[in-house]
Protein backbone atom coordinates (compact mmCIF):
# COMPACT_ATOMS: atom_id res chain seq x y z
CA UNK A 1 0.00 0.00 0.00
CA UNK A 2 1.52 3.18 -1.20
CA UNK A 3 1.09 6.27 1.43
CA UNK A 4 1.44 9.99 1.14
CA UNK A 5 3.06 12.01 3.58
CA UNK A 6 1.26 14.88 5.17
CA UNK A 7 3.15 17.55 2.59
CA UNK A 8 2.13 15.07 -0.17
CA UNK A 9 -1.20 15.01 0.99
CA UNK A 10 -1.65 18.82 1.17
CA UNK A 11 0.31 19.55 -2.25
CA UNK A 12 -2.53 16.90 -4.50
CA UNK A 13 -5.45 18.83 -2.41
CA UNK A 14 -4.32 22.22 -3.16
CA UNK A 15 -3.57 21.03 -6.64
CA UNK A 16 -7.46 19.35 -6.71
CA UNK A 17 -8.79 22.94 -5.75
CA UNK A 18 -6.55 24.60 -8.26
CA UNK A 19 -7.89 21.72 -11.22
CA UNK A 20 -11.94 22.15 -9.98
CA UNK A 21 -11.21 26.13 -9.52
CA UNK A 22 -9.77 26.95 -13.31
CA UNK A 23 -12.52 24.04 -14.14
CA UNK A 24 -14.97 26.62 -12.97
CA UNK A 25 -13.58 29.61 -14.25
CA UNK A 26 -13.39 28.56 -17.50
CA UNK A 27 -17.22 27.09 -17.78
CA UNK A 28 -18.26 30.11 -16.72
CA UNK A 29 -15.97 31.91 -18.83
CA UNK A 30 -17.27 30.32 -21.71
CA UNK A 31 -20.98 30.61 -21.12
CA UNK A 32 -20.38 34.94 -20.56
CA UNK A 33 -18.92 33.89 -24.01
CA UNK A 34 -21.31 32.19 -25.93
CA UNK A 35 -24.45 34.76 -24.37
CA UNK A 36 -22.30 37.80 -25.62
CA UNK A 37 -22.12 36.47 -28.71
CA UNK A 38 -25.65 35.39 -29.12
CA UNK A 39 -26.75 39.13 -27.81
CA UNK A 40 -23.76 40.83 -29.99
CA UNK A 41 -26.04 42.71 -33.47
CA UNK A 42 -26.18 41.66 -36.64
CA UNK A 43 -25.10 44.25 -39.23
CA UNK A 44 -28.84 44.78 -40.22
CA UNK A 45 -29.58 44.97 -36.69
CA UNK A 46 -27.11 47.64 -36.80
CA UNK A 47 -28.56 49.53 -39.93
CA UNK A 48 -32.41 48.95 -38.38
CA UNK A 49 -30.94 50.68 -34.69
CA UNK A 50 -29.03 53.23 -36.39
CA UNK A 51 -32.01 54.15 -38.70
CA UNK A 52 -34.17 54.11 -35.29
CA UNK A 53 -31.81 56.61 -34.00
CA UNK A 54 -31.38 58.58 -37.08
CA UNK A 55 -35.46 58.99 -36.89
CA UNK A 56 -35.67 60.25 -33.06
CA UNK A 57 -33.08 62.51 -34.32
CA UNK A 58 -34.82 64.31 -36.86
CA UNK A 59 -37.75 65.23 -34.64
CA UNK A 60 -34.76 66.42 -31.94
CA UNK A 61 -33.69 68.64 -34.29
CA UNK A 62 -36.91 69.25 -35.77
CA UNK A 63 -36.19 68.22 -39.37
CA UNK A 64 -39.20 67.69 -41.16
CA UNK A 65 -37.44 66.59 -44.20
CA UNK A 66 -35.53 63.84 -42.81
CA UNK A 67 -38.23 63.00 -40.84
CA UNK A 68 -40.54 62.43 -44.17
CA UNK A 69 -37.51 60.47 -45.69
CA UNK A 70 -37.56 57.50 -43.11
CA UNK A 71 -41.29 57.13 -43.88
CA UNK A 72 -42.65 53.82 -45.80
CA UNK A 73 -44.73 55.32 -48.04
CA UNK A 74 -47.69 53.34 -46.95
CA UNK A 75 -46.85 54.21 -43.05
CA UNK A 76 -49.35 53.70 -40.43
CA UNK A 77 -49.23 55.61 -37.09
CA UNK A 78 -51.59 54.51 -34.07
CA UNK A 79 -52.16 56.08 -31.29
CA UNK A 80 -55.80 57.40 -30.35
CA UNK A 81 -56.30 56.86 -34.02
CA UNK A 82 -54.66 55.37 -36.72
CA UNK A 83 -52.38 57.45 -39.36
CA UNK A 84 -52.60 56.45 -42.84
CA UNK A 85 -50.06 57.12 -45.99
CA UNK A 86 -46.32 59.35 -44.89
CA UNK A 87 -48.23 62.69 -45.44
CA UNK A 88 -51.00 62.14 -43.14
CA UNK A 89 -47.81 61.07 -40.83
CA UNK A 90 -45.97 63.83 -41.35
CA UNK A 91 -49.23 66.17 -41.38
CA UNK A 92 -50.42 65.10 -37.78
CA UNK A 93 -46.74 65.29 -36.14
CA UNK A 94 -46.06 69.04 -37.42
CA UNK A 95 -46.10 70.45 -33.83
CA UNK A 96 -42.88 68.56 -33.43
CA UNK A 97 -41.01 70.66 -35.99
CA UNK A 98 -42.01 73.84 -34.67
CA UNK A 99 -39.39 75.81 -32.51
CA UNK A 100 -41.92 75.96 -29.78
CA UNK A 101 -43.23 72.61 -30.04
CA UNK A 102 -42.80 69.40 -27.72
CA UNK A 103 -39.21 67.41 -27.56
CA UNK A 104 -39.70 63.87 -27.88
CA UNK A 105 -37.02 61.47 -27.74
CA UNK A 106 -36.76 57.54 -27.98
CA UNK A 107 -33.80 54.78 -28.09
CA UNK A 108 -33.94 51.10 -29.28
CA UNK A 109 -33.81 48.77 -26.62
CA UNK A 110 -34.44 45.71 -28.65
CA UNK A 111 -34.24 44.97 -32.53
CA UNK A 112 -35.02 42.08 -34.37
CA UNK A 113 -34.58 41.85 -37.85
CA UNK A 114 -37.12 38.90 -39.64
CA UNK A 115 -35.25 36.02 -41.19
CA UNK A 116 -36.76 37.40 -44.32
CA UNK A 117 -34.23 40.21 -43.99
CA UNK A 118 -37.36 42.74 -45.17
CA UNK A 119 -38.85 43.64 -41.98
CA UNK A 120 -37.63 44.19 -38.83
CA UNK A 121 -39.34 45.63 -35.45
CA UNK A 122 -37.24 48.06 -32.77
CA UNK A 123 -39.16 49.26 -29.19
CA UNK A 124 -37.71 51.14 -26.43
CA UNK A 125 -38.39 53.92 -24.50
CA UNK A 126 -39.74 57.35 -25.40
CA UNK A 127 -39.68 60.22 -23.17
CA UNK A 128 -42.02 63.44 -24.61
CA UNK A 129 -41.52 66.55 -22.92
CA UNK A 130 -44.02 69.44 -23.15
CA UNK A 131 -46.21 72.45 -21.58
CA UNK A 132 -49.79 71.82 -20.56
CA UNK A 133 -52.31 74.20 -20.70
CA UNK A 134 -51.31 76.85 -17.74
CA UNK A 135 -47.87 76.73 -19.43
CA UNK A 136 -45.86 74.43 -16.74
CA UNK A 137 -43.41 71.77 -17.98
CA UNK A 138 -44.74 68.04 -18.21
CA UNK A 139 -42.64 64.68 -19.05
CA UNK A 140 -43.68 61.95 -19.78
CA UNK A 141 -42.68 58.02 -20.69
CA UNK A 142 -43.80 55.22 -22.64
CA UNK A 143 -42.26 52.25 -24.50
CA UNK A 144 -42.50 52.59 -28.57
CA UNK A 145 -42.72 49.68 -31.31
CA UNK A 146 -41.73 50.60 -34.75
CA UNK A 147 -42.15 47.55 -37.74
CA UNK A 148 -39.52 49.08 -40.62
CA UNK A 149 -39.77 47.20 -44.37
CA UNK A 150 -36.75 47.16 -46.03
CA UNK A 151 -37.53 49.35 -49.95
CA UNK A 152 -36.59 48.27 -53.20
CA UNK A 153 -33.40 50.90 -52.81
CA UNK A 154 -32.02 48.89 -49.51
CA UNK A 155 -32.95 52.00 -47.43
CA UNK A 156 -35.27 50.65 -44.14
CA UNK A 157 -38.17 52.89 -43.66
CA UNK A 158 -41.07 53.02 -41.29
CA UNK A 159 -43.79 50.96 -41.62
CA UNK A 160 -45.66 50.66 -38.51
CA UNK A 161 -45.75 52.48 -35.04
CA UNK A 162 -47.66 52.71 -31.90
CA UNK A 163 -46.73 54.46 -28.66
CA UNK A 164 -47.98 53.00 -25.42
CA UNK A 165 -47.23 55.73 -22.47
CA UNK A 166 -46.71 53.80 -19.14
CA UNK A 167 -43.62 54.85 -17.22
CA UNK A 168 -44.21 51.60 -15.09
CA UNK A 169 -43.19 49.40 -17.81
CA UNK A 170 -39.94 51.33 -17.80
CA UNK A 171 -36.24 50.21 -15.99
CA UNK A 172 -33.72 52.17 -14.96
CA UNK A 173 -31.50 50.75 -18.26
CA UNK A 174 -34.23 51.73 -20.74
CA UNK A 175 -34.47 55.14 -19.41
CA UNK A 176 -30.66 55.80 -19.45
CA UNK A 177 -31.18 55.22 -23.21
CA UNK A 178 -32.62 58.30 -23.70
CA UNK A 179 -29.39 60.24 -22.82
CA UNK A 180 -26.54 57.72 -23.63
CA UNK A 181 -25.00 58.98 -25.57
CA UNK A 182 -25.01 57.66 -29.44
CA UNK A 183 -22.46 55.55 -31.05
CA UNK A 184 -21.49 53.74 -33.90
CA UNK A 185 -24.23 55.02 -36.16
């Protein structure tokens, strides 16, 4: 019967903790791996969140144009009511464009892009800033979905969009959107 002496003994358990230790490490290692790169964006992920921001944007800066531009033709707006066709889209958000008007502002949270490759759907939070009627400063939050359908050019456009205000559906994360800054678009 082979024994180990007491040194012996300590140096293979130290050396078992070491082996089940780096074991450890290295599964979880890989698992932070493999869910970064199942979260990591597609390139048309990419162009459908940069085209998301790019829209916010030109109601920030109140740029009707631009605006008009990232509008399917055959857009449809709901809200109270549903908006049919770009113009009628373009018609019914005109306060945003004015100097005065409200500041509205939303980030993509989440897009998915259809295996199709034609359509794809963004949502995230919105935050609309305003006056009410006696002239004092409101905010307020909601979660947006936008549907986009890739044109004939390759440019995505707008198809589809609703609004649903409800700050409770909000986190912390989603909200910092609004004011992260933007990159890589």
């Amino acid at each position: 019967m082979n024994h180990l002496s007491t040194p012996q003994i300590r140096h293979v358990r130290s050396a078992s903790r070491k082996l089940v230790w780096t074991f450890i490490l290295a599964s979880v290692a890989t698992v932070l791996f493999a869910t970064a790169q199942a979260q990591a964006a597609s390139p048309e992920q990419e162009t459908v969140r940069c085209a998301e921001i790019a829209f916010s944007q030109s109601v920030e800066m109140r740029n009707r144009e631009q605006f008009a531009a990232l509008l399917d033709e055959d857009a449809r707006f709901v809200s109270a009511s549903v908006l049919q066709g770009s113009a009628a889209v373009v018609e019914a958000w005109s306060g945003f464009f004015e100097e005065d008007g409200p500041q509205l502002v939303w980030r993509p949270h989440i897009v998915e892009v259809a295996a199709s490759g034609d359509l794809a759907l963004s949502r995230g939070p919105y935050r609309l800033r305003g006056r009410n009627d006696k002239g004092e400063a409101t905010e307020s939050w909601g979660i947006y979905n936008s549907v986009w359908r890739k044109a004939a050019d390759g440019r995505w456009r707008i198809l589809f969009d609703a609004g649903n205000p409800g700050e409770q559906q909000l986190t912390e994360e989603m909200k910092a959107l609004i004011d992260k800054p933007v990159s890589g678009c």
